[in-house]
C-alpha atoms as a PDB file:
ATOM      1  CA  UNK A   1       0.000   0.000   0.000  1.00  0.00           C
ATOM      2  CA  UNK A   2       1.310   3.516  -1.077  1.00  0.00           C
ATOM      3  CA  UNK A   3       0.074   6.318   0.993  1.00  0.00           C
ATOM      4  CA  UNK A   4       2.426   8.741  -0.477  1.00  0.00           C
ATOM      5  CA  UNK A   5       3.270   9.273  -4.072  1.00  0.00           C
ATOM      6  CA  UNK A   6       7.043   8.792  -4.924  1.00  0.00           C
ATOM      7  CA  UNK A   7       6.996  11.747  -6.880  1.00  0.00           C
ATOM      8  CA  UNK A   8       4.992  14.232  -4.837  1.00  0.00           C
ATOM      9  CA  UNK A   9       5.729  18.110  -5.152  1.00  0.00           C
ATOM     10  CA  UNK A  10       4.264  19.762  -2.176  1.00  0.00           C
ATOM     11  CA  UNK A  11       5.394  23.506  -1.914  1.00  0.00           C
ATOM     12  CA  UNK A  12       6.588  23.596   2.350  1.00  0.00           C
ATOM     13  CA  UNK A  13       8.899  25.695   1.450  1.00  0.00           C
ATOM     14  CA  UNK A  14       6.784  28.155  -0.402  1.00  0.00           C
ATOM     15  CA  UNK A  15       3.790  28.139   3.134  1.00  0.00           C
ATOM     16  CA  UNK A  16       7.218  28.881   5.355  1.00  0.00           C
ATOM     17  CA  UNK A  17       5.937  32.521   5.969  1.00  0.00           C
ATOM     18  CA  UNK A  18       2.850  31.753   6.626  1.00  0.00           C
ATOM     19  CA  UNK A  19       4.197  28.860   9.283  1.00  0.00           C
ATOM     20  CA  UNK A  20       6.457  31.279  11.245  1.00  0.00           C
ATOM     21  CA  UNK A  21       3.219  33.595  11.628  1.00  0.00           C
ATOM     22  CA  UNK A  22       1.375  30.986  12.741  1.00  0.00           C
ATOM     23  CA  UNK A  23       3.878  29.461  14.871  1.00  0.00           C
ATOM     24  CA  UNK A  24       4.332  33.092  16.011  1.00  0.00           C
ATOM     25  CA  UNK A  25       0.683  33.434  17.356  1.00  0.00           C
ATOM     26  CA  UNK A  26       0.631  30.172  18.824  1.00  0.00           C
ATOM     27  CA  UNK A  27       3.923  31.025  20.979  1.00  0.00           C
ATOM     28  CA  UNK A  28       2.403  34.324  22.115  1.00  0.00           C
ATOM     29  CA  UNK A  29      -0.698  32.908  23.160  1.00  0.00           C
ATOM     30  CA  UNK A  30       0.749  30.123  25.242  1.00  0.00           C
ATOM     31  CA  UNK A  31       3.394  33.229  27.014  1.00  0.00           C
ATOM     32  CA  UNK A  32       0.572  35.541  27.540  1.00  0.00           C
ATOM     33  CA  UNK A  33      -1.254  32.518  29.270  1.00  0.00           C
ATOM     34  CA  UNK A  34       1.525  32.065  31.494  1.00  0.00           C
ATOM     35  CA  UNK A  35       2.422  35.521  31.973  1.00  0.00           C
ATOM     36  CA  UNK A  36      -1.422  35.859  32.998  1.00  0.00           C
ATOM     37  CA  UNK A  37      -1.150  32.887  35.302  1.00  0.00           C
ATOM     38  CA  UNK A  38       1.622  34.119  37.168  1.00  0.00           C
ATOM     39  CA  UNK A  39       4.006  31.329  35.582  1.00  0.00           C
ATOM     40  CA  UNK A  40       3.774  27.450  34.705  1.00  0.00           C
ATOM     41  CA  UNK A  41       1.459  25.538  37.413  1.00  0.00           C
ATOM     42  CA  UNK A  42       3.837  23.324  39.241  1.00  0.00           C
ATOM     43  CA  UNK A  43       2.765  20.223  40.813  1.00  0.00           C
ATOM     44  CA  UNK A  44       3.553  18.936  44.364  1.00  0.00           C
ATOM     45  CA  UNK A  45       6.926  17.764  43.397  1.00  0.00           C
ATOM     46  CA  UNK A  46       7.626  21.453  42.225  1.00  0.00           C
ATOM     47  CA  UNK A  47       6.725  23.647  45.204  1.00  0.00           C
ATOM     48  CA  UNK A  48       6.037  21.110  48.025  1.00  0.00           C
ATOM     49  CA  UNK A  49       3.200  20.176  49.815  1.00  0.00           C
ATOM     50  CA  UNK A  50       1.111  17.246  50.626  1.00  0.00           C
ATOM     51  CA  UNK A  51      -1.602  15.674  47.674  1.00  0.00           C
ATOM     52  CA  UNK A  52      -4.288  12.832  48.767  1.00  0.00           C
ATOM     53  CA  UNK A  53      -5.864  10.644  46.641  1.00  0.00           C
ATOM     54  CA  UNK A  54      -9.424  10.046  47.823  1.00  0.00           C
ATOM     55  CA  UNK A  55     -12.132   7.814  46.541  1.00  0.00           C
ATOM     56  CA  UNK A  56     -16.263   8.303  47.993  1.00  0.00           C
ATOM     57  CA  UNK A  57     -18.470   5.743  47.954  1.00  0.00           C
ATOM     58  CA  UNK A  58     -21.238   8.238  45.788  1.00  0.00           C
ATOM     59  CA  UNK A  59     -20.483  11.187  43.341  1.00  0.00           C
ATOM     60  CA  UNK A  60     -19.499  14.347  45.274  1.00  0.00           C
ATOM     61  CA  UNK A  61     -18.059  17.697  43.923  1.00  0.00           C
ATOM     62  CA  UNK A  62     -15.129  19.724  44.839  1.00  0.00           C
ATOM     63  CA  UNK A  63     -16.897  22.518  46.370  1.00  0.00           C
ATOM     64  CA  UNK A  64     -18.811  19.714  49.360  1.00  0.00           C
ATOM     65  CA  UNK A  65     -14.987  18.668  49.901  1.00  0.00           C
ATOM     66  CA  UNK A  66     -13.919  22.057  50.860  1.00  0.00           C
ATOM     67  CA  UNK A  67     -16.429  22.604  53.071  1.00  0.00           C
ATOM     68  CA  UNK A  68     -15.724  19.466  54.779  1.00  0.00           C
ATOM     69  CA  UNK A  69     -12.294  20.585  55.051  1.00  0.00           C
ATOM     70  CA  UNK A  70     -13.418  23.790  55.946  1.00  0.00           C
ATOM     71  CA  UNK A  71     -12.179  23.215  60.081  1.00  0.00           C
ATOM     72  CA  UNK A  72      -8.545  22.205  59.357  1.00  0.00           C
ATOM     73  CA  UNK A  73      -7.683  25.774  58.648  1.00  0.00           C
ATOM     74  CA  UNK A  74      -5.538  24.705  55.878  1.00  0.00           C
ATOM     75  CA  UNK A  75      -4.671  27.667  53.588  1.00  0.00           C
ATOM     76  CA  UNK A  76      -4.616  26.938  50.204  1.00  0.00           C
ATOM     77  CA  UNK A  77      -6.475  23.792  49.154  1.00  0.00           C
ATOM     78  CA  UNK A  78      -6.677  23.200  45.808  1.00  0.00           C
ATOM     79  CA  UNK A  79      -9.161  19.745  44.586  1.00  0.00           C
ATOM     80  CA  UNK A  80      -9.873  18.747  41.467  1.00  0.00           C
ATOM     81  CA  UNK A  81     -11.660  15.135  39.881  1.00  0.00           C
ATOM     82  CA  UNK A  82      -8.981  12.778  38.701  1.00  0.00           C
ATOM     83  CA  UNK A  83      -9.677  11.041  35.292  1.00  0.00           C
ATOM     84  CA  UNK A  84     -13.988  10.792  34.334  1.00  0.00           C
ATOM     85  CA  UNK A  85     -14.450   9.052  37.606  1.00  0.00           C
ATOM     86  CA  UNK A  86     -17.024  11.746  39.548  1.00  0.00           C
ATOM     87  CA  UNK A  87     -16.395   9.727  42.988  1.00  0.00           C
ATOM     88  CA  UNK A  88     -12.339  10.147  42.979  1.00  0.00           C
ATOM     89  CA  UNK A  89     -10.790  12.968  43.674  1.00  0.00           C
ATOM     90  CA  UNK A  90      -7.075  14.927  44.054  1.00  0.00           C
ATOM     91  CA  UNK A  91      -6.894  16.995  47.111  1.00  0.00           C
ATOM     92  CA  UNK A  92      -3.363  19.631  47.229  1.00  0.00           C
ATOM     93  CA  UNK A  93      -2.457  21.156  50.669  1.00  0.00           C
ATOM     94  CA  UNK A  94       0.861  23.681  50.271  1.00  0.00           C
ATOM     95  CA  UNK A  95       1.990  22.631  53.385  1.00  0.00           C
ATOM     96  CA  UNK A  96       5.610  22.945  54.375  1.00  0.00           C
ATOM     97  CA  UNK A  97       5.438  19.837  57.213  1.00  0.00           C
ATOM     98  CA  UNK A  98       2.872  17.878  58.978  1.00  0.00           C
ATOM     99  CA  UNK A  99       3.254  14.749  57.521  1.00  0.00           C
ATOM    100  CA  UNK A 100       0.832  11.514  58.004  1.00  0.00           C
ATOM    101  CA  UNK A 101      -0.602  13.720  60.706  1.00  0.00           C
ATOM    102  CA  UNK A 102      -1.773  15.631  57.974  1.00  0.00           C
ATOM    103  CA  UNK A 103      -3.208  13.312  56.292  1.00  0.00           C
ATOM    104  CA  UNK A 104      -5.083  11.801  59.079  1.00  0.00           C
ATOM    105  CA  UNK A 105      -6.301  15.028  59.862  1.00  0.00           C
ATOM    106  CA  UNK A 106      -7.704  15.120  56.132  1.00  0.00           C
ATOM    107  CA  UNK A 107      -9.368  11.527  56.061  1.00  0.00           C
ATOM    108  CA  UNK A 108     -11.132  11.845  59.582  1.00  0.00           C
ATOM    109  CA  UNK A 109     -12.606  15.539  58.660  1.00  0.00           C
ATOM    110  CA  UNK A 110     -13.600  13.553  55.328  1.00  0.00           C
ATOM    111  CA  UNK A 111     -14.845  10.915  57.521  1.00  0.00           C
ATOM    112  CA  UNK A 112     -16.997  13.208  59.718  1.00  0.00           C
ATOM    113  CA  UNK A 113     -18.435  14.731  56.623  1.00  0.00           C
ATOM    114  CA  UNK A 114     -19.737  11.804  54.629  1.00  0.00           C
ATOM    115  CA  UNK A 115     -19.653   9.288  57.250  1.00  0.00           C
ATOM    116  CA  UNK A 116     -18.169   6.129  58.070  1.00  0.00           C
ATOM    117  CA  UNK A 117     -16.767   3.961  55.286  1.00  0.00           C
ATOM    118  CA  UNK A 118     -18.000   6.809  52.755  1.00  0.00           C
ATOM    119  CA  UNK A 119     -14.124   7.607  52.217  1.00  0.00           C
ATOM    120  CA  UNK A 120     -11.240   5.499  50.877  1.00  0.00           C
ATOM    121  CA  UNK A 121      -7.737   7.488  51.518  1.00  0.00           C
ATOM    122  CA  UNK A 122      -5.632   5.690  48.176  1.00  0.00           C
ATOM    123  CA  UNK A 123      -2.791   7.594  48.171  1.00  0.00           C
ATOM    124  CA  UNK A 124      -0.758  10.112  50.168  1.00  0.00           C
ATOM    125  CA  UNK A 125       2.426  11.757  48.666  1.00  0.00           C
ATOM    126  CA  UNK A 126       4.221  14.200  50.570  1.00  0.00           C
ATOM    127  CA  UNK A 127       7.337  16.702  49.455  1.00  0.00           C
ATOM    128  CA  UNK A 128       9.039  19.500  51.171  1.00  0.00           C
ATOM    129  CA  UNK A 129       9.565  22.750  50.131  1.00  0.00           C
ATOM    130  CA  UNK A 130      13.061  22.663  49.542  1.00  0.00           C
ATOM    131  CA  UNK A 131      13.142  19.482  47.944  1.00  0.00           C
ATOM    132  CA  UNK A 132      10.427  20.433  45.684  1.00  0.00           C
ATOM    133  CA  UNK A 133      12.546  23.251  44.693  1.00  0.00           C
ATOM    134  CA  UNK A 134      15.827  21.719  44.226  1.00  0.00           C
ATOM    135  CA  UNK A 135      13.915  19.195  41.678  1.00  0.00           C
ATOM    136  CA  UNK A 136      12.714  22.243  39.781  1.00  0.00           C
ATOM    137  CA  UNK A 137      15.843  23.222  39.276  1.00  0.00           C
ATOM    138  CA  UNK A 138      17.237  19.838  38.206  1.00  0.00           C
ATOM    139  CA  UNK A 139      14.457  19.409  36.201  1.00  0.00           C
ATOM    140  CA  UNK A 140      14.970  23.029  34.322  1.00  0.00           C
ATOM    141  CA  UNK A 141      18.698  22.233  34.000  1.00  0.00           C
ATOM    142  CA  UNK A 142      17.837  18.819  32.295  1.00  0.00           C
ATOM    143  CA  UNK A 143      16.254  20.404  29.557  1.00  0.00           C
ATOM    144  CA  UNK A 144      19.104  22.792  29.086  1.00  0.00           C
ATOM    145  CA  UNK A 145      21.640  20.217  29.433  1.00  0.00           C
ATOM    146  CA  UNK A 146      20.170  18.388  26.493  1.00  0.00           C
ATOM    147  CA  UNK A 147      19.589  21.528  24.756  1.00  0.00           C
ATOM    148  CA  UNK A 148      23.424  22.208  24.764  1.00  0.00           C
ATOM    149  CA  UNK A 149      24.581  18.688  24.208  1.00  0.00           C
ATOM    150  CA  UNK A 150      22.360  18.443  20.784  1.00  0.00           C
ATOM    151  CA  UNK A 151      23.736  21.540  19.649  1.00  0.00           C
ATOM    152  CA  UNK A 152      27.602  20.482  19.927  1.00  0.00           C
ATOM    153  CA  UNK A 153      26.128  16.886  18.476  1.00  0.00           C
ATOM    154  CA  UNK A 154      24.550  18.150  15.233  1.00  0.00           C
ATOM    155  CA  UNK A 155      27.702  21.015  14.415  1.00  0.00           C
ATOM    156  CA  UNK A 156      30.142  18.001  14.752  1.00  0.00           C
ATOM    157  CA  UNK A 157      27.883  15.739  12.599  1.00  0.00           C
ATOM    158  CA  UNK A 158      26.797  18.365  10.381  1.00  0.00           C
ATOM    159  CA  UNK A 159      26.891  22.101  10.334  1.00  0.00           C
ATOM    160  CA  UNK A 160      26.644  24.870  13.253  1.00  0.00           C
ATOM    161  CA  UNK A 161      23.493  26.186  10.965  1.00  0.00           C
ATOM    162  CA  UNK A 162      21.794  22.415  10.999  1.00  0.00           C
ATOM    163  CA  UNK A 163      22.495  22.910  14.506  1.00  0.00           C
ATOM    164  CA  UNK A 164      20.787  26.333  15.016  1.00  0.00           C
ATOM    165  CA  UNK A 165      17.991  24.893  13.084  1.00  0.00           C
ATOM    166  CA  UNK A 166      17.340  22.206  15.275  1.00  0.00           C
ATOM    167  CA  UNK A 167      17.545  23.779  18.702  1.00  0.00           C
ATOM    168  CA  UNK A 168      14.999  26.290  17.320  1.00  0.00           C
ATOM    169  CA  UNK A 169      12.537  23.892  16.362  1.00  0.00           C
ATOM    170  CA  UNK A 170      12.930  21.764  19.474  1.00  0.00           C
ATOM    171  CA  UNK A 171      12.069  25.568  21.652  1.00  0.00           C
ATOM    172  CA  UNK A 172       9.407  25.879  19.342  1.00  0.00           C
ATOM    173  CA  UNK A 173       7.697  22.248  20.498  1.00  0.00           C
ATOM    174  CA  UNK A 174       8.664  23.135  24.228  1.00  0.00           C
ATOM    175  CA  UNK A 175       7.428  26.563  24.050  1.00  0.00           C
ATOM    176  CA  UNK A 176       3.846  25.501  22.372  1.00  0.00           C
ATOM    177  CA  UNK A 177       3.846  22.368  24.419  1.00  0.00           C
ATOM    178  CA  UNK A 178       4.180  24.099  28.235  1.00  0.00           C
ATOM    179  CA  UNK A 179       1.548  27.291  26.744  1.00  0.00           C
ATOM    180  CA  UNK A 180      -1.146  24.100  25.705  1.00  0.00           C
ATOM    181  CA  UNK A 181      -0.435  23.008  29.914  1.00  0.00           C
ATOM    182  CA  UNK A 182      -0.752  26.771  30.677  1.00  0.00           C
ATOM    183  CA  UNK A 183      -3.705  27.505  28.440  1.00  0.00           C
ATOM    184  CA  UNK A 184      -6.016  24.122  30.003  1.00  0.00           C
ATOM    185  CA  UNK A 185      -4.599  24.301  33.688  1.00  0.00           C
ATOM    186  CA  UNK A 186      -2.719  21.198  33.786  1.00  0.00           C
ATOM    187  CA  UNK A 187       0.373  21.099  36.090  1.00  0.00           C
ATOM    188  CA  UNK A 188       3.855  20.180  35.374  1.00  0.00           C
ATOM    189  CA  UNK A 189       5.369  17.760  37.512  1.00  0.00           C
ATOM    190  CA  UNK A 190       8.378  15.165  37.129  1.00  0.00           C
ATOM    191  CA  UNK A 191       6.378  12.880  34.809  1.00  0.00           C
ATOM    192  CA  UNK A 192       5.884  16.153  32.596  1.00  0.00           C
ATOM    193  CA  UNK A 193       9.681  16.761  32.247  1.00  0.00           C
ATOM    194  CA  UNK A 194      10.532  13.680  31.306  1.00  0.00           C
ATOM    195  CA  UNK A 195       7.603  14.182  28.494  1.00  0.00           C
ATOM    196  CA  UNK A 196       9.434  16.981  27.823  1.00  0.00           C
ATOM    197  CA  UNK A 197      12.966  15.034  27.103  1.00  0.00           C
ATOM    198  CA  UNK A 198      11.262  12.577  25.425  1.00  0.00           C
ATOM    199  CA  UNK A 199       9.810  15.591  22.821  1.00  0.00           C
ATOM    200  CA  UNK A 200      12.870  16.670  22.398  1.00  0.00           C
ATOM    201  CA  UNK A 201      14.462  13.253  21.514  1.00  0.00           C
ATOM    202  CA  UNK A 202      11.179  12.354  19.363  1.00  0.00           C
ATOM    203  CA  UNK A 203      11.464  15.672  17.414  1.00  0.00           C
ATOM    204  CA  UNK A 204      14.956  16.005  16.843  1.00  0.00           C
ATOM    205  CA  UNK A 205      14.795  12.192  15.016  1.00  0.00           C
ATOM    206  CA  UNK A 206      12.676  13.521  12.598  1.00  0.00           C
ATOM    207  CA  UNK A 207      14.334  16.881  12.243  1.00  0.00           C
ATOM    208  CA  UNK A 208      17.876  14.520  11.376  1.00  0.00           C
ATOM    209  CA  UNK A 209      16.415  12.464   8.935  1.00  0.00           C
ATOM    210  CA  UNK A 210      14.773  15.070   6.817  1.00  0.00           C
ATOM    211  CA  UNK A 211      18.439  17.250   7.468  1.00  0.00           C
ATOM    212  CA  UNK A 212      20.359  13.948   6.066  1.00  0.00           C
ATOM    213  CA  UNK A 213      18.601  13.609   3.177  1.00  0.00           C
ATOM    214  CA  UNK A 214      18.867  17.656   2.707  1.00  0.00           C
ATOM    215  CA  UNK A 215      22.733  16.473   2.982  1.00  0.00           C
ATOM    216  CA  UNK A 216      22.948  13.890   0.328  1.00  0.00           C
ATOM    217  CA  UNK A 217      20.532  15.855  -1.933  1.00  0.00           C
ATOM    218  CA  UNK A 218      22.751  18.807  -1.791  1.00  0.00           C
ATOM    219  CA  UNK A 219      25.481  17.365  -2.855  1.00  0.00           C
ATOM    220  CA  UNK A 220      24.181  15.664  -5.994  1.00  0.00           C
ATOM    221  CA  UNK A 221      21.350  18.565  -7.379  1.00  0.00           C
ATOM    222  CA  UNK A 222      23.471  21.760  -5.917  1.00  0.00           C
ATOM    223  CA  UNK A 223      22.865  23.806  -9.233  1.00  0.00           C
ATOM    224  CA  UNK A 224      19.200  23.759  -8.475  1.00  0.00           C
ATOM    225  CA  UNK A 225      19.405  25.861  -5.614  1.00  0.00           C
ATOM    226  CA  UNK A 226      18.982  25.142  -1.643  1.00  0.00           C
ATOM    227  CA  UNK A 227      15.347  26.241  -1.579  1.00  0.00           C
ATOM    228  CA  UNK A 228      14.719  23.411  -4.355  1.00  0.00           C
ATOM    229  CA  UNK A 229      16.826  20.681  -2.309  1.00  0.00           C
ATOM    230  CA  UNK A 230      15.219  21.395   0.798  1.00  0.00           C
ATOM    231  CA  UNK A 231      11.559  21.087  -0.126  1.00  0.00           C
ATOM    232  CA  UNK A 232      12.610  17.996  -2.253  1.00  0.00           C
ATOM    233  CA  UNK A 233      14.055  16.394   0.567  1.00  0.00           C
ATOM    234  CA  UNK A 234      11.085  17.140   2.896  1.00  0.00           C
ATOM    235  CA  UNK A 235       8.960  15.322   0.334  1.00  0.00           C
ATOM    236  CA  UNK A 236      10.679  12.598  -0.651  1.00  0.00           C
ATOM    237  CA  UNK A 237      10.677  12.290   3.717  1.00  0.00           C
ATOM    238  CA  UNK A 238       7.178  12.470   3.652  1.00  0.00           C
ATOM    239  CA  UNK A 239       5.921   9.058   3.764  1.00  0.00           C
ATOM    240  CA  UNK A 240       8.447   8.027   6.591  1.00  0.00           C
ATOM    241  CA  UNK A 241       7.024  11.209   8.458  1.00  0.00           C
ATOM    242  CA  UNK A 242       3.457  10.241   8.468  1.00  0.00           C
ATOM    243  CA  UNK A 243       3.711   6.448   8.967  1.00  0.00           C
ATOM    244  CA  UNK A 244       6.241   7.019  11.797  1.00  0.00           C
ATOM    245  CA  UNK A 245       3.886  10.332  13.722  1.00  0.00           C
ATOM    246  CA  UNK A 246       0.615   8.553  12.478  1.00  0.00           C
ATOM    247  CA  UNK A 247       1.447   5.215  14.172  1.00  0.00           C
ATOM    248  CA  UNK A 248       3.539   6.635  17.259  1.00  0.00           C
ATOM    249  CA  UNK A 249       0.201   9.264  18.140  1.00  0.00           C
ATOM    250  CA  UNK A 250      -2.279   6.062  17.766  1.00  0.00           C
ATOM    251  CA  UNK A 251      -0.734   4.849  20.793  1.00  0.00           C
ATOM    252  CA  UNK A 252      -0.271   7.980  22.496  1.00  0.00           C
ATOM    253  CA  UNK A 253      -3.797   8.594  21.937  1.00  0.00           C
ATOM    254  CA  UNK A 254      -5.111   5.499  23.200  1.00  0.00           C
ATOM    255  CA  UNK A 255      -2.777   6.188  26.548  1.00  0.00           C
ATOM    256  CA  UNK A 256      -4.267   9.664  26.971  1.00  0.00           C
ATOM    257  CA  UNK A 257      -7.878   8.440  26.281  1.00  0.00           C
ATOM    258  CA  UNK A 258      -7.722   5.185  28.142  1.00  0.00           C
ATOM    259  CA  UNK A 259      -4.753   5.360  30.330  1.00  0.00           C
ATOM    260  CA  UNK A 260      -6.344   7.129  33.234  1.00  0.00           C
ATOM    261  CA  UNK A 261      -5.912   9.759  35.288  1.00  0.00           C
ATOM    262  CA  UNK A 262      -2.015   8.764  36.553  1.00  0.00           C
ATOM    263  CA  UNK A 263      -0.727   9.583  33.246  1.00  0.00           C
ATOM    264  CA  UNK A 264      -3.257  11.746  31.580  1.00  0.00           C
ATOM    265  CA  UNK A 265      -1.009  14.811  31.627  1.00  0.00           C
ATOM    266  CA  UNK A 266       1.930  12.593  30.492  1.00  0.00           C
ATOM    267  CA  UNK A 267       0.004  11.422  27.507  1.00  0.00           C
ATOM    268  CA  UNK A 268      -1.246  14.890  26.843  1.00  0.00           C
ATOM    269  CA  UNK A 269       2.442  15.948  26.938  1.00  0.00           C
ATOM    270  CA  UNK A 270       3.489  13.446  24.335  1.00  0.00           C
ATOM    271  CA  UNK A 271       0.426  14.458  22.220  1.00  0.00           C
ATOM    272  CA  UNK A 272       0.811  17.751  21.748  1.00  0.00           C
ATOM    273  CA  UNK A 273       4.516  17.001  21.449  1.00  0.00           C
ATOM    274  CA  UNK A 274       4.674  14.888  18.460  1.00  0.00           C
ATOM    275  CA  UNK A 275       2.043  16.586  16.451  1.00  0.00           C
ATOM    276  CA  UNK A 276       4.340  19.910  17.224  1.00  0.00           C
ATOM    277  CA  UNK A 277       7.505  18.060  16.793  1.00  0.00           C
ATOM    278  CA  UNK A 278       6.406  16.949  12.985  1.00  0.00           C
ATOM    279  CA  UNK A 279       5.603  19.914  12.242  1.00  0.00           C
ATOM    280  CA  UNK A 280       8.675  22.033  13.118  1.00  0.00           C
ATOM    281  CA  UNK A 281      10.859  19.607  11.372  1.00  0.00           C
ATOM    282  CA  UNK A 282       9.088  20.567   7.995  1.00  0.00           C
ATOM    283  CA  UNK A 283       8.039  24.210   8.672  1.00  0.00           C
ATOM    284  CA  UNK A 284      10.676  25.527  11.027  1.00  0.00           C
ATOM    285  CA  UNK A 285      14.178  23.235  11.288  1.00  0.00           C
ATOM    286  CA  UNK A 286      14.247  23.431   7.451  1.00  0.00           C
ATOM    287  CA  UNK A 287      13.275  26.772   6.618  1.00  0.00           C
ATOM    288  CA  UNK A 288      15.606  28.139   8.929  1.00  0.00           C
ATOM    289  CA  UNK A 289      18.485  26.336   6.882  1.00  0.00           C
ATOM    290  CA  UNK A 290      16.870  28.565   4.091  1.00  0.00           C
ATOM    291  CA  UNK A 291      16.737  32.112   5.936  1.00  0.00           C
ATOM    292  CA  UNK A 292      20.747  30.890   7.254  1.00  0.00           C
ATOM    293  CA  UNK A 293      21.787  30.268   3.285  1.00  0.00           C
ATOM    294  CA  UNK A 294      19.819  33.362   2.087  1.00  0.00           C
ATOM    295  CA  UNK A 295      21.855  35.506   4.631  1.00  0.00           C
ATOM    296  CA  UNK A 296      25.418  34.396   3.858  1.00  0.00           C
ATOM    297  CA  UNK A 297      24.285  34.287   0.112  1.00  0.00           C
ATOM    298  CA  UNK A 298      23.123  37.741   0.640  1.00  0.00           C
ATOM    299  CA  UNK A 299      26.324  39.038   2.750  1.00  0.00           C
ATOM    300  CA  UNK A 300      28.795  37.120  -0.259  1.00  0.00           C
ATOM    301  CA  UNK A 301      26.698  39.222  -3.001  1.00  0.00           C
ATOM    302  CA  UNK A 302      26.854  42.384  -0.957  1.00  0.00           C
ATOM    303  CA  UNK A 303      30.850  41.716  -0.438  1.00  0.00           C
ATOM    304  CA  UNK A 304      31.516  41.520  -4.258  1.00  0.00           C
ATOM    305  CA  UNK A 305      29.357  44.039  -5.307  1.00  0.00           C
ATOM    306  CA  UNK A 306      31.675  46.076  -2.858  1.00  0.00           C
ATOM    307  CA  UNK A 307      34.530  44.794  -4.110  1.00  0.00           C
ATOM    308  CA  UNK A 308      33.875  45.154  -7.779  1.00  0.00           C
ATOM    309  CA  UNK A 309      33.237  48.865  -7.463  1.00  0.00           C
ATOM    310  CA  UNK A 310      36.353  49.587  -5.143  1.00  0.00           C
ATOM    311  CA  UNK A 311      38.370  48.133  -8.255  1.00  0.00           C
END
């Protein structure tokens, strides 16, 4: 079965404009969000805290479980459903340290409010504040470790412009990916940086093979101009593209729709990821090999137009 032609012309080069407005908006959108929002919205194992995982024997809502908690006197309380399930329930407490007294302070007010055997504590996680922050900071510099180590990768296995190209693209997916958190209210947490990573990894395979066969293209049809090469290359990638994202976002799609509320944000994460990640390999990695060739084209030109007249 042949999905894509073998001689299919598509003009991505030609819609590059168009993608860096679009990409453009999108980026703005998901900063104003967070500028709005006072920054991301970090988890528990961001800023510390205690989170219970409780389960009622009927359907309640978030606003009865406040007021139940209403005596404890404990600050900020943030609860929210987990997953479909109207009976279960995540309940956050920013509190430095109190520990399983804490939490037994939670269940019996719980207790007291729907009654006896109404409540099922499943899960208690606690993290301190200082903890919470030194993994924010590892977590930040993991990102920026790989960011670094790519770059130094691709200008020894390439060029420093295939380089540029790629650590703009792989900003691009992190940038759209955390304002698509920002914009629905999801919270980043451990699980969500290492969704991060695995973006980065995911997108930066694509965004080599299309810049290989840019490579080998280059060197055999160089009289036909870089713009030409490129776009041929990104078709003649195509059908490896669409297989590899289609097949790789049916599973990720059946994680975030089925997998449940544990790794729902994960899943959304990869989602948004890939689908970002294909398409800044086509409409930003490679056009930005374009904008680097039509510069130094444009500064040689300039230099012996300078030159000529001088003589």
């Amino acid at each position: 079965m042949q999905i894509i032609k073998h001689d299919i012309n598509i003009d991505f080069v030609g819609k590059r404009k168009l993608a860096l407005i679009l990409s453009g908006v999108v980026i703005l959108i998901g900063l104003a969000s967070l500028v709005m929002k006072g920054g991301p919205n970090y988890g528990i194992d961001f800023v510390g805290g205690t989170l219970v995982q409780v389960k009622f024997a009927e359907a309640t809502d978030a606003a009865k479980i406040k007021d139940g908690l209403a005596s404890l006197s404990l600050g900020s309380v943030v609860v929210q459903r987990f997953g479909d399930d109207p009976s279960e329930f995540l309940i956050r407490v920013q509190q430095e340290a109190e520990g399983q007294q804490l939490s037994k302070q939670i269940s019996e007010s719980l207790v007291m409010a729907y009654g006896e055997g109404q409540v099922d504590m499943r899960r208690v996680e606690m993290v301190g504040p200082q903890v919470g922050k030194d993994l924010r900071q590892k977590g930040l510099l993991s990102i920026l470790y790989a960011m670094i180590g790519i770059l130094i990768y691709i200008t020894w296995r390439f060029e420093l412009r295939f380089a540029v190209g790629a650590i703009v693209a792989l900003l691009h997916d992190v940038l759209i990916t955390l304002g698509a958190f920002s914009l629905t209210g999801r919270e980043i947490d451990l699980p969500i940086i290492a969704a991060f990573l695995a973006i980065i990894g995911y997108s930066l395979n694509d965004t080599i093979i299309v810049y290989d066969r840019i490579r080998e293209n280059y060197g055999k049809h160089q009289k036909k101009g870089f713009s030409t090469v490129v776009n041929h290359s990104i078709n003649e990638t195509l059908s490896r593209t669409i297989l590899t994202s289609g097949t790789t976002l049916l599973v990720v799609a059946a994680l975030f729709i089925f997998g449940g509320g544990v790794i729902h944000n994960f899943a959304f994460a990869l989602l948004v990821g890939i689908l970002v990640g294909t398409y800044s390999s086509i409409f930003v990695a490679s056009p930005i090999l374009i904008l680097w060739d039509d510069f130094r084209s444009g500064g040689s030109t300039k230099k012996a137009a300078v030159e000529g007249s001088a003589s």
